[in-house]
N, C-alpha and C. Protein backbone atom coordinates (compact mmCIF):
# COMPACT_ATOMS: atom_id res chain seq x y z
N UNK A 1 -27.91 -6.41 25.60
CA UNK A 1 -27.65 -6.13 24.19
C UNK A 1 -27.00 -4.76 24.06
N UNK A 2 -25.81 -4.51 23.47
CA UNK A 2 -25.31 -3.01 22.93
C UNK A 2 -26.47 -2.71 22.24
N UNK A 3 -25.94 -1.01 22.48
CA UNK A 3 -26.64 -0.41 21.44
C UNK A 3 -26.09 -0.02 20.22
N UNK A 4 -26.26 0.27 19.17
CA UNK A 4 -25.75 0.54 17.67
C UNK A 4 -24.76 1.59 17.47
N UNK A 5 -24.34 1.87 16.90
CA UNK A 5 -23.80 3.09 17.05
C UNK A 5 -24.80 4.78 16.23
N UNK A 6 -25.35 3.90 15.60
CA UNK A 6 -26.83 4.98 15.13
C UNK A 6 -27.62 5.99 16.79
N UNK A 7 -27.52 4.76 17.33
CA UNK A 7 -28.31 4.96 18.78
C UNK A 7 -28.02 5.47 20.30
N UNK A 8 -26.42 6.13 19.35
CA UNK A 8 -25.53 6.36 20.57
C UNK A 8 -25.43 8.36 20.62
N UNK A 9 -25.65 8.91 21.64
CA UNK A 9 -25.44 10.24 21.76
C UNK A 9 -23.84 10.47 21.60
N UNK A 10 -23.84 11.51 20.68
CA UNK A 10 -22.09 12.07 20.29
C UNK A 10 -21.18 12.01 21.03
N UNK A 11 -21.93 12.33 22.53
CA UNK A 11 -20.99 11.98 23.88
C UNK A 11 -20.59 10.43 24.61
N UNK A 12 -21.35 9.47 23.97
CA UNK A 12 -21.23 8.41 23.89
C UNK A 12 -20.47 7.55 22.71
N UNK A 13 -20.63 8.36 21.51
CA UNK A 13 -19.71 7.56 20.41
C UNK A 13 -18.25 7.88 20.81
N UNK A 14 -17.89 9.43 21.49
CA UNK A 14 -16.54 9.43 21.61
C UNK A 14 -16.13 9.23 22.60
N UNK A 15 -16.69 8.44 23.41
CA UNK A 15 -16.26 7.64 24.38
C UNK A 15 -16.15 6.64 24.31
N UNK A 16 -16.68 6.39 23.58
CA UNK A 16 -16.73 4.89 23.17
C UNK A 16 -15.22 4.61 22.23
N UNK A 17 -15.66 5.42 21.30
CA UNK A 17 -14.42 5.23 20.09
C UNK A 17 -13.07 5.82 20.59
N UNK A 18 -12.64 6.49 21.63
CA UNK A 18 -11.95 6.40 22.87
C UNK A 18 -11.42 5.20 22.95
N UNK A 19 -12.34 4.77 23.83
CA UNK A 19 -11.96 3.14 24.30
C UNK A 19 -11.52 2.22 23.28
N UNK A 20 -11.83 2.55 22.33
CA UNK A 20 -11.58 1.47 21.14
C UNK A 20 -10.08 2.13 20.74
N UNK A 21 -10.00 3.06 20.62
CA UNK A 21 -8.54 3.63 20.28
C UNK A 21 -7.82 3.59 20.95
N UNK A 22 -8.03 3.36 22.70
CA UNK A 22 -6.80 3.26 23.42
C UNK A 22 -7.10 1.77 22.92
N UNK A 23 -7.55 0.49 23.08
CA UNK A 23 -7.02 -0.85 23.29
C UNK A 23 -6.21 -1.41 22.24
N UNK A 24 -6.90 -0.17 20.89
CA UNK A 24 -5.70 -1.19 19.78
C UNK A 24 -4.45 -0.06 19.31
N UNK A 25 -4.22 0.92 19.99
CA UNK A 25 -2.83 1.97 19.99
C UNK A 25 -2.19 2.00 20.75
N UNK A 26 -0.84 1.92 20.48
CA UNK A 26 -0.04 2.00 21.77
C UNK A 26 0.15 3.86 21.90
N UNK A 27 1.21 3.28 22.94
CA UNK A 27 1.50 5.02 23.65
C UNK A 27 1.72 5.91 22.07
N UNK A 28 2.16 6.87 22.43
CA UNK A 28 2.37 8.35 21.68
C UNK A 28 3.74 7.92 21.24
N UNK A 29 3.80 7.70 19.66
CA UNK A 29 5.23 7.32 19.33
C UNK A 29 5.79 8.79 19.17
N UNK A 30 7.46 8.39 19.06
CA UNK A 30 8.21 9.59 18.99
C UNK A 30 8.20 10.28 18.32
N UNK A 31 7.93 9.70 17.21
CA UNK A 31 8.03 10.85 15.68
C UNK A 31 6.50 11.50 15.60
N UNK A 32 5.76 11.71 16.64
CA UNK A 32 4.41 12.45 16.81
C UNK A 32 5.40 14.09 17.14
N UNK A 33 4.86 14.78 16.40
CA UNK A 33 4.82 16.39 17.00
C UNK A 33 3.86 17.02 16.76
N UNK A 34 4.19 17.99 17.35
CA UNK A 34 2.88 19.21 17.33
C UNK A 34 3.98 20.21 16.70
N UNK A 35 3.01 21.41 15.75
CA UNK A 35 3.93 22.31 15.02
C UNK A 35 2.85 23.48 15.07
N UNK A 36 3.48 24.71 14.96
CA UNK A 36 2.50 25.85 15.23
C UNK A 36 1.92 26.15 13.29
N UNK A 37 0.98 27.34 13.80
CA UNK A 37 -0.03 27.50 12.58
C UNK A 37 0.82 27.42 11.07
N UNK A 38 0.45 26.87 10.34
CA UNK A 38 0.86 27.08 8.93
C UNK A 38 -0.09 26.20 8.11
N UNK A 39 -0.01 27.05 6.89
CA UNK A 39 -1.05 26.85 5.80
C UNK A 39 -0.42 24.96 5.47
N UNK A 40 -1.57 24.05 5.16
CA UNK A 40 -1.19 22.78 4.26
C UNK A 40 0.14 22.64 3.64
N UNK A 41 0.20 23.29 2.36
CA UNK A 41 1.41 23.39 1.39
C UNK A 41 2.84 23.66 2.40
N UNK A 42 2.52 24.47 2.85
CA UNK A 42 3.87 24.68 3.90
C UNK A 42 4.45 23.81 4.65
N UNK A 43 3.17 23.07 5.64
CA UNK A 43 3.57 22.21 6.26
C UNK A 43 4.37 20.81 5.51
N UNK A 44 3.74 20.85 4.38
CA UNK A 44 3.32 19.79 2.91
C UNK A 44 5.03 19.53 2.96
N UNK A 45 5.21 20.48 2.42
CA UNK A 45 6.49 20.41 1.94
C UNK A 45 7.63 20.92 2.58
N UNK A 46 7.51 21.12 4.17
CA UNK A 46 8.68 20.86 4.98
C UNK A 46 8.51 19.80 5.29
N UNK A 47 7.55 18.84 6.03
CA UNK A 47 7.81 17.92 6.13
C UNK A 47 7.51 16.54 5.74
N UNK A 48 7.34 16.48 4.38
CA UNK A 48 7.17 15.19 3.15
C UNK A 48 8.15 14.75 3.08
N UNK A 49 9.40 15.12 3.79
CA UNK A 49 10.58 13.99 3.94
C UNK A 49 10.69 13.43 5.06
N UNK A 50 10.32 13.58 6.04
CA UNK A 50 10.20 12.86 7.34
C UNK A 50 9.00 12.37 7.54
N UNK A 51 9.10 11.32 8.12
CA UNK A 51 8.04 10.24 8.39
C UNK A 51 7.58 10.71 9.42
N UNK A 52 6.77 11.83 9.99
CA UNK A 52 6.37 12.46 10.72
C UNK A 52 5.08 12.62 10.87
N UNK A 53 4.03 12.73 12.05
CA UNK A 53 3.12 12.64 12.21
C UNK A 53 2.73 14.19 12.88
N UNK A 54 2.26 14.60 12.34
CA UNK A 54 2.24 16.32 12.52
C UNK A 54 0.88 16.78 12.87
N UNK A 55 0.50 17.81 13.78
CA UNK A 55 -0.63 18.41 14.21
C UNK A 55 -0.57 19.55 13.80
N UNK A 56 -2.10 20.17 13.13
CA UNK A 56 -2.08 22.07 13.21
C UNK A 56 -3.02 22.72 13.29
N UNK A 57 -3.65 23.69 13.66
CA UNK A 57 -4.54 24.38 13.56
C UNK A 57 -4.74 24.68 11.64
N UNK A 58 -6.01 24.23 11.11
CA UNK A 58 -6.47 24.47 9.90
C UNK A 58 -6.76 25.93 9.33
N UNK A 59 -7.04 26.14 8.14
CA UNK A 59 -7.12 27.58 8.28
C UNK A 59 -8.51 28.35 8.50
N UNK A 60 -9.68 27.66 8.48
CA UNK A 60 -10.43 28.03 9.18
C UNK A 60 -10.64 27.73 10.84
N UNK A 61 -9.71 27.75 11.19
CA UNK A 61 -9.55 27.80 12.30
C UNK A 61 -10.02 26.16 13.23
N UNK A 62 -10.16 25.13 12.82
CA UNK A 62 -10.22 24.23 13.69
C UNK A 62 -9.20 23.24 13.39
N UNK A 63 -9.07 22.98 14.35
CA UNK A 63 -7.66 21.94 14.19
C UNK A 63 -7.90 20.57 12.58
N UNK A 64 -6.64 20.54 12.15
CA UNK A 64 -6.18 19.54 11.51
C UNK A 64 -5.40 18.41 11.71
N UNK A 65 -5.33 17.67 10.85
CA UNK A 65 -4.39 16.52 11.29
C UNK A 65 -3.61 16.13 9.81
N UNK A 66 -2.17 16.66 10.10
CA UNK A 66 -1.38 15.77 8.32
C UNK A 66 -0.07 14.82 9.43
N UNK A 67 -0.98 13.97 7.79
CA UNK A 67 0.01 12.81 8.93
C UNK A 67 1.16 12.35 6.99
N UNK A 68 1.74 12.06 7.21
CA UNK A 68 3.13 11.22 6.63
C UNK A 68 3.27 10.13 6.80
N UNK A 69 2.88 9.21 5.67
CA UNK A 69 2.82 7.85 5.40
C UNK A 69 3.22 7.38 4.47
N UNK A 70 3.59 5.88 4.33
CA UNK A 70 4.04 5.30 3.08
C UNK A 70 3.12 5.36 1.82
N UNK A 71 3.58 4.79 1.05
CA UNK A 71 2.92 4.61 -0.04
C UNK A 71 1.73 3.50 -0.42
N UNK A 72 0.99 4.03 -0.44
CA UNK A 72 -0.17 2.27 -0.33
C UNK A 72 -0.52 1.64 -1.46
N UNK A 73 -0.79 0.39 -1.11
CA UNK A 73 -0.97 -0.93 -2.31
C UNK A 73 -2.58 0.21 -3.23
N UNK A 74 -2.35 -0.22 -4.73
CA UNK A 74 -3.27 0.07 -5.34
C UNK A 74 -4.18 -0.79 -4.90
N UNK A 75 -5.76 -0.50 -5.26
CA UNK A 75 -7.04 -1.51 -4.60
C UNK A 75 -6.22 -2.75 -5.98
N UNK A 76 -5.84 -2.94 -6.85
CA UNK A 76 -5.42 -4.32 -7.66
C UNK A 76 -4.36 -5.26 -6.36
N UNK A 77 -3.74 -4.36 -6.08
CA UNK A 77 -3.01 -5.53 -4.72
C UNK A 77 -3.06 -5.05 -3.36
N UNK A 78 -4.44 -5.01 -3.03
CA UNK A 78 -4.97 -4.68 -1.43
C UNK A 78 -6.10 -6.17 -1.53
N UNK A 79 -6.69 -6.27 -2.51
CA UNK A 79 -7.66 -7.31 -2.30
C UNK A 79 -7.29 -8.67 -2.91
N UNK A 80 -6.83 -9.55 -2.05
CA UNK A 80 -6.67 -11.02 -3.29
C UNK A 80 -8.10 -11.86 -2.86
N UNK A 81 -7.93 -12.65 -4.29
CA UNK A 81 -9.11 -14.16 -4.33
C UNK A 81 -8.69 -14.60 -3.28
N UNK A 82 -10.40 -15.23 -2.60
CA UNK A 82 -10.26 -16.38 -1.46
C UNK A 82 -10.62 -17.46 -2.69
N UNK A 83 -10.40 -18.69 -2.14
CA UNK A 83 -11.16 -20.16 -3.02
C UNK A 83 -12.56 -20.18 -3.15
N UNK A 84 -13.52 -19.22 -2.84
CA UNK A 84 -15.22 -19.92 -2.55
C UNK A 84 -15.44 -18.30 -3.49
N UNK A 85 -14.07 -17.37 -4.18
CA UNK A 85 -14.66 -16.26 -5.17
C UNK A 85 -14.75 -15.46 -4.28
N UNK A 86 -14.53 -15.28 -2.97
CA UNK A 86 -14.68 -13.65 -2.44
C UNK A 86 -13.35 -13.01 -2.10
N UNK A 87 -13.38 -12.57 -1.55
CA UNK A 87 -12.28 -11.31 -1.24
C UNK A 87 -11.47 -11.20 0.24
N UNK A 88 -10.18 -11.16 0.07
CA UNK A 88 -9.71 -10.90 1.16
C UNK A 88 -8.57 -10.08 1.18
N UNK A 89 -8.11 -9.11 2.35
CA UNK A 89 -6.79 -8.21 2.34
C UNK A 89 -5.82 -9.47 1.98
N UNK A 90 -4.93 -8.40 1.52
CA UNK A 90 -3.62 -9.27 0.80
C UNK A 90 -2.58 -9.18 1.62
N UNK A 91 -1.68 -9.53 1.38
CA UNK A 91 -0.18 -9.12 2.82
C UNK A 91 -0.02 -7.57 2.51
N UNK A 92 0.22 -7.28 1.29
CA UNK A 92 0.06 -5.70 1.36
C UNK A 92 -0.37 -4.49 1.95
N UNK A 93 -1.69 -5.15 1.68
CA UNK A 93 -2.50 -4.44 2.42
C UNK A 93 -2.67 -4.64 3.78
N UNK A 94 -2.45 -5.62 4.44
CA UNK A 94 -2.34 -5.67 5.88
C UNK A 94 -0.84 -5.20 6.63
N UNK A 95 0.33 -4.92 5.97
CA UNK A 95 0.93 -4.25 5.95
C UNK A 95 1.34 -3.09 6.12
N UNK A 96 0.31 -2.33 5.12
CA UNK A 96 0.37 -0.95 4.73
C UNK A 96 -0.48 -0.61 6.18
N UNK A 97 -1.21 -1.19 6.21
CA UNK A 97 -2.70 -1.28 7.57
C UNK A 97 -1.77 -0.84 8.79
N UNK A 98 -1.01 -1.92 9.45
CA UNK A 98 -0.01 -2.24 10.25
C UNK A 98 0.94 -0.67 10.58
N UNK A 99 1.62 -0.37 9.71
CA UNK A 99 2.70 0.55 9.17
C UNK A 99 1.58 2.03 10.12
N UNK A 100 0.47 1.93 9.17
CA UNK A 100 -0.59 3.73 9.59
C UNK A 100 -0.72 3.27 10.89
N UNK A 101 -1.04 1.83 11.38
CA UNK A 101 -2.03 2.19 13.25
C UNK A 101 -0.56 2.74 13.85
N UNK A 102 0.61 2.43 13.74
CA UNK A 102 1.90 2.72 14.24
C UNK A 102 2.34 4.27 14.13
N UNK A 103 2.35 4.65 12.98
CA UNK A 103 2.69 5.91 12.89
C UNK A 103 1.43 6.96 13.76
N UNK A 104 0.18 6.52 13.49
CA UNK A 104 -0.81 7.19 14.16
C UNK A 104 -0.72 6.82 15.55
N UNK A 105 -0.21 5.97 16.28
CA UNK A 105 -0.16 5.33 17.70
C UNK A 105 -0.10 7.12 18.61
N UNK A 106 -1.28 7.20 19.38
CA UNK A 106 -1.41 8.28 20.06
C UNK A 106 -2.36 9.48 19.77
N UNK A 107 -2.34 9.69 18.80
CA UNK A 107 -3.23 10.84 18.37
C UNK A 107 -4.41 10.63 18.09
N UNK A 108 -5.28 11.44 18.73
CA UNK A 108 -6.72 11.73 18.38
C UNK A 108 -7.43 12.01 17.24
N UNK A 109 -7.86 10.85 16.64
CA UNK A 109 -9.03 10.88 15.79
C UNK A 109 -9.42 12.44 15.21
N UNK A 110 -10.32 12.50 14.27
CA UNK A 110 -11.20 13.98 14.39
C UNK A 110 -12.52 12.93 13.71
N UNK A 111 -13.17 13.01 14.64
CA UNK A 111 -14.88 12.73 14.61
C UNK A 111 -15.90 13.17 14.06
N UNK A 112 -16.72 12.68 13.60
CA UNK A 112 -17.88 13.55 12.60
C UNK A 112 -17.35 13.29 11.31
N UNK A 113 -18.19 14.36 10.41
CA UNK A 113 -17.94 14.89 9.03
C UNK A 113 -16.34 15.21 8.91
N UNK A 114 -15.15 14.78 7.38
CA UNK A 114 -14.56 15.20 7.50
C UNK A 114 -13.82 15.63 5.61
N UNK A 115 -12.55 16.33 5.62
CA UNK A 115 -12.29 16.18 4.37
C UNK A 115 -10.90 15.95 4.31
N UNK A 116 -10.32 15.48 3.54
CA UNK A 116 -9.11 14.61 3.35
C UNK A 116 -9.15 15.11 1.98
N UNK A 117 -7.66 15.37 2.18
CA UNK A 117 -6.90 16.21 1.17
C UNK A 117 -5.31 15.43 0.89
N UNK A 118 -5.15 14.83 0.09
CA UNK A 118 -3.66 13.60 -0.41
C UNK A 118 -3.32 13.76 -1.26
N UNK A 119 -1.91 14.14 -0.99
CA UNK A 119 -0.80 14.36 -1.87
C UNK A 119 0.29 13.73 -2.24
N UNK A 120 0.11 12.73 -3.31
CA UNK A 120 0.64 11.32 -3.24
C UNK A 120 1.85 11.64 -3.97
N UNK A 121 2.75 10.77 -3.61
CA UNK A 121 4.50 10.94 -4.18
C UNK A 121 4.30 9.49 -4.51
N UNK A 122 4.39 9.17 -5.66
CA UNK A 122 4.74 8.06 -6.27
C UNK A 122 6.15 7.31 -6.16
N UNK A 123 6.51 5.95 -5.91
CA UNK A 123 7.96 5.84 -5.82
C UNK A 123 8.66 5.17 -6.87
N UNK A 124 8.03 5.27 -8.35
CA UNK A 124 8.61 5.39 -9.65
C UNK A 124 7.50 6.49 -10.42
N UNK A 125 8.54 6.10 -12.13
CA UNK A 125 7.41 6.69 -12.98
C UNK A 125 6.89 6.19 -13.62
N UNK A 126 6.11 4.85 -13.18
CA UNK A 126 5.14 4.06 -13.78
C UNK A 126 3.93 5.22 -13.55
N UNK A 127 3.18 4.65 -15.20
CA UNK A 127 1.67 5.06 -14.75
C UNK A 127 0.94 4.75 -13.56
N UNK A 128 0.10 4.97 -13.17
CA UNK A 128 -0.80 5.05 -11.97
C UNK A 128 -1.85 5.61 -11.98
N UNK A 129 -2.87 4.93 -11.46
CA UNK A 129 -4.26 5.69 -11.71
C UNK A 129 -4.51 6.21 -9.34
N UNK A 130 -4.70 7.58 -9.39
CA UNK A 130 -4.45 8.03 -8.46
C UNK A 130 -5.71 7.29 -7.34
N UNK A 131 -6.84 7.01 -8.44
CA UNK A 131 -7.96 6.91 -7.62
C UNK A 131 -7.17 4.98 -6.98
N UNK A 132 -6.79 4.69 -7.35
CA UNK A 132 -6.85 3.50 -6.90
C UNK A 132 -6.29 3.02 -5.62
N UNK A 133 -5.74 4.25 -5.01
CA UNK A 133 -4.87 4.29 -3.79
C UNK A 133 -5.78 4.71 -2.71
N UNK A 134 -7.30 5.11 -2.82
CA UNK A 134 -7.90 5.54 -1.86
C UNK A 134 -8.48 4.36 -0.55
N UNK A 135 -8.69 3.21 -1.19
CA UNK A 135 -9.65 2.33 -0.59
C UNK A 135 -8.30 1.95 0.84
N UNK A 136 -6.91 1.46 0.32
CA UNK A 136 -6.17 0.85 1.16
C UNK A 136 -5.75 1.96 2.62
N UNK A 137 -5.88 3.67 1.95
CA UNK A 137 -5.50 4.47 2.34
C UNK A 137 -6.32 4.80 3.26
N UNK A 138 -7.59 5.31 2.97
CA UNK A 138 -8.95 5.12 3.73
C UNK A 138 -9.18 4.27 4.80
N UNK A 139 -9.37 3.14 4.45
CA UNK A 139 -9.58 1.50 5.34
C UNK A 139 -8.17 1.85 6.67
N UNK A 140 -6.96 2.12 6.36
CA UNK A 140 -6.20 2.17 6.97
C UNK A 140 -6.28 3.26 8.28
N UNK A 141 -6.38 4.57 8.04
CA UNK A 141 -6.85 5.83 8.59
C UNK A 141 -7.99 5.36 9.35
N UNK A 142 -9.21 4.30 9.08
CA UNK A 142 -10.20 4.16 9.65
C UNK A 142 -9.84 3.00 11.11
N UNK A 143 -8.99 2.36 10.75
CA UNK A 143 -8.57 1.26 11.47
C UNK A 143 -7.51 1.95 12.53
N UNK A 144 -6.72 3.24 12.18
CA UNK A 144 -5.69 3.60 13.21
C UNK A 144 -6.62 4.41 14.20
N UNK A 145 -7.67 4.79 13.77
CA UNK A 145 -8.77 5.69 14.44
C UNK A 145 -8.40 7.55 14.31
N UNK A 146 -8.32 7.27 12.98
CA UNK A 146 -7.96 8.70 12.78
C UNK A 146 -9.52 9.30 12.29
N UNK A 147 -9.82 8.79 11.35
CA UNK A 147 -11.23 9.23 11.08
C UNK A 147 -11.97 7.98 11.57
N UNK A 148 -13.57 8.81 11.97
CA UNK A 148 -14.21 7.71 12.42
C UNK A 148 -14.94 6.69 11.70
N UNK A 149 -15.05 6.93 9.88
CA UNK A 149 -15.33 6.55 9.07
C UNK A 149 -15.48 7.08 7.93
N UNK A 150 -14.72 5.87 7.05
CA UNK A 150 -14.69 6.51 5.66
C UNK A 150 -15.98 7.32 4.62
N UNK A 151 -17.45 6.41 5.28
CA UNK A 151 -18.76 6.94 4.79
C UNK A 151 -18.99 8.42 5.14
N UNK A 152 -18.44 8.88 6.08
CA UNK A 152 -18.50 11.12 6.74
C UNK A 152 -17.43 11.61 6.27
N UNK A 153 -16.71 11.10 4.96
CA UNK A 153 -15.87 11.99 3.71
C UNK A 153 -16.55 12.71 3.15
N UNK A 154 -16.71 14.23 3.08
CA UNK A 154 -17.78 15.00 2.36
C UNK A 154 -16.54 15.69 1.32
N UNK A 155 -15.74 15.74 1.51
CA UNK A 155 -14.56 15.94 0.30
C UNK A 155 -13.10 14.94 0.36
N UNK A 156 -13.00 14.80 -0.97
CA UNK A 156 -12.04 13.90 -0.98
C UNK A 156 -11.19 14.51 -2.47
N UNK A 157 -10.12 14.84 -1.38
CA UNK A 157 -8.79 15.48 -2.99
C UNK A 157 -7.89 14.57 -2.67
N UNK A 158 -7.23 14.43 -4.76
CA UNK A 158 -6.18 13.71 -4.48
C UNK A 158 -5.23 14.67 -5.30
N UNK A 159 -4.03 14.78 -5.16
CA UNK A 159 -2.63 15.41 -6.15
C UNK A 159 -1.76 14.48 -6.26
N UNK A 160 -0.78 15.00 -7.16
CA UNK A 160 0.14 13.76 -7.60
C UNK A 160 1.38 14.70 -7.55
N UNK A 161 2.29 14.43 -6.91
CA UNK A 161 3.58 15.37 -6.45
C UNK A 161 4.44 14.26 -7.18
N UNK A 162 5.79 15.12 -7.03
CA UNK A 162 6.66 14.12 -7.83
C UNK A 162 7.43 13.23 -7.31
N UNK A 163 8.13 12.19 -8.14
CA UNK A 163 8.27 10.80 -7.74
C UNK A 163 9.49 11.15 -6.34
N UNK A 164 9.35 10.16 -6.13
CA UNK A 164 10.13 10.36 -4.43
C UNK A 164 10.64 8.38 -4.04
N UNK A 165 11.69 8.59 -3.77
CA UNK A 165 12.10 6.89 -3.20
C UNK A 165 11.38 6.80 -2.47
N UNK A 166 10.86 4.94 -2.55
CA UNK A 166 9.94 4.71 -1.94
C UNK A 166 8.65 5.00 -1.71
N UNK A 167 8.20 6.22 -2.45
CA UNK A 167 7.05 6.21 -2.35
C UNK A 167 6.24 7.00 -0.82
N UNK A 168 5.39 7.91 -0.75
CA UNK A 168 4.93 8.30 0.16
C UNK A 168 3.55 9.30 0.01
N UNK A 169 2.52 9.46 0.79
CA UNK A 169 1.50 10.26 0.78
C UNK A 169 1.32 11.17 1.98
N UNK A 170 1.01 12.51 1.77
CA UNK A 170 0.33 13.31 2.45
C UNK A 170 -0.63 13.38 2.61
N UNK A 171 -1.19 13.35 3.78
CA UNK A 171 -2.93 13.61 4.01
C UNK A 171 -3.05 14.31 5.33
N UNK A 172 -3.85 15.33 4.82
CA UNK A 172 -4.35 16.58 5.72
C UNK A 172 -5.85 16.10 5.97
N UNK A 173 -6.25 16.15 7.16
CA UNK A 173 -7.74 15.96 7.45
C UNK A 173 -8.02 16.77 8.33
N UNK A 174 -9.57 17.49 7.84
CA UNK A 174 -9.82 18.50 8.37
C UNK A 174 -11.00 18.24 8.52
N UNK A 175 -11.39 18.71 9.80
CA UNK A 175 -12.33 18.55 10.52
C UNK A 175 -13.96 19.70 9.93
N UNK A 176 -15.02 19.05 9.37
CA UNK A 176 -15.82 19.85 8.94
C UNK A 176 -16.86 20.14 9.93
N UNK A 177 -17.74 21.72 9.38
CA UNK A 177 -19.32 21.49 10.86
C UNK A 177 -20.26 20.82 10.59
């Protein structure tokens, strides 16, 4: 019988969740870089036009992770009706899913407690309710193995930057103690 993951020593979950991240990521895609120290906003907004997957030291000093992604299905078209009344991902959302394990393909997770900070570019100027972009966005990040779960969010920001073709989000995740 496995054991749980409740029941697993820290040195065992990230070995574990290791293994689970190499079998469903491929190699280190190209548009992965590493970039030296700079504050969020800086990084934010050099590179929110490239589809870039970016590394940095945070400003309290432990590493971060902003990654550059599309724009995700609101939770209204991430979840459609099954026939028996329950719930299932929509093409959208398995999509949008698809799109993050790719761009994340290679990079290391940050484990534990964390906080996620998103800076969403809308790709019109329809209304939008900001909260509704978290669940597809979240679920997604959890599935590329960037965070190890959405339940060890101890902060969660969202901003609303201005409209941009196509649509795109920033998210900085920073690793808490």
């Amino acid at each position: 019988m496995t054991k749980r993951w409740l029941d697993l020593s820290e040195a065992e979950i990230a070995e574990k969740s290791a293994k689970n991240r190499a079998a469903r990521i491929p190699k280190l895609s190209a548009s992965a870089q590493k970039i030296s120290n700079q504050e969020f906003t800086e990084a934010n907004e050099h590179y929110r036009k490239k589809p870039a997957t970016v590394r940095q030291k945070a400003p309290q000093g432990r590493e971060s992770i902003i990654l550059t992604l599309p724009y995700p299905p609101t939770v209204n078209h991430y979840w459609l009706p099954n026939f028996n009344h329950s719930k299932r991902i929509g093409p959208k959302g398995v999509k949008f899913r698809d799109d993050v394990i790719k761009q994340c393909a290679g990079l290391d997770g940050v484990m534990g407690r964390v906080m996620v900070d998103v800076r969403a570019y809308p790709p019109d100027n329809r209304k939008r309710d900001l909260d509704n972009i978290f669940k597809a966005l979240l679920d997604s990040l959890n599935h590329a193995g960037m965070i190890e779960d959405d339940g060890l969010i101890d902060v969660l920001k969202i901003q609303r930057g201005e409209t941009t073709k196509g649509g795109q989000v920033v998210v900085c995740i920073v690793p808490l103690l």
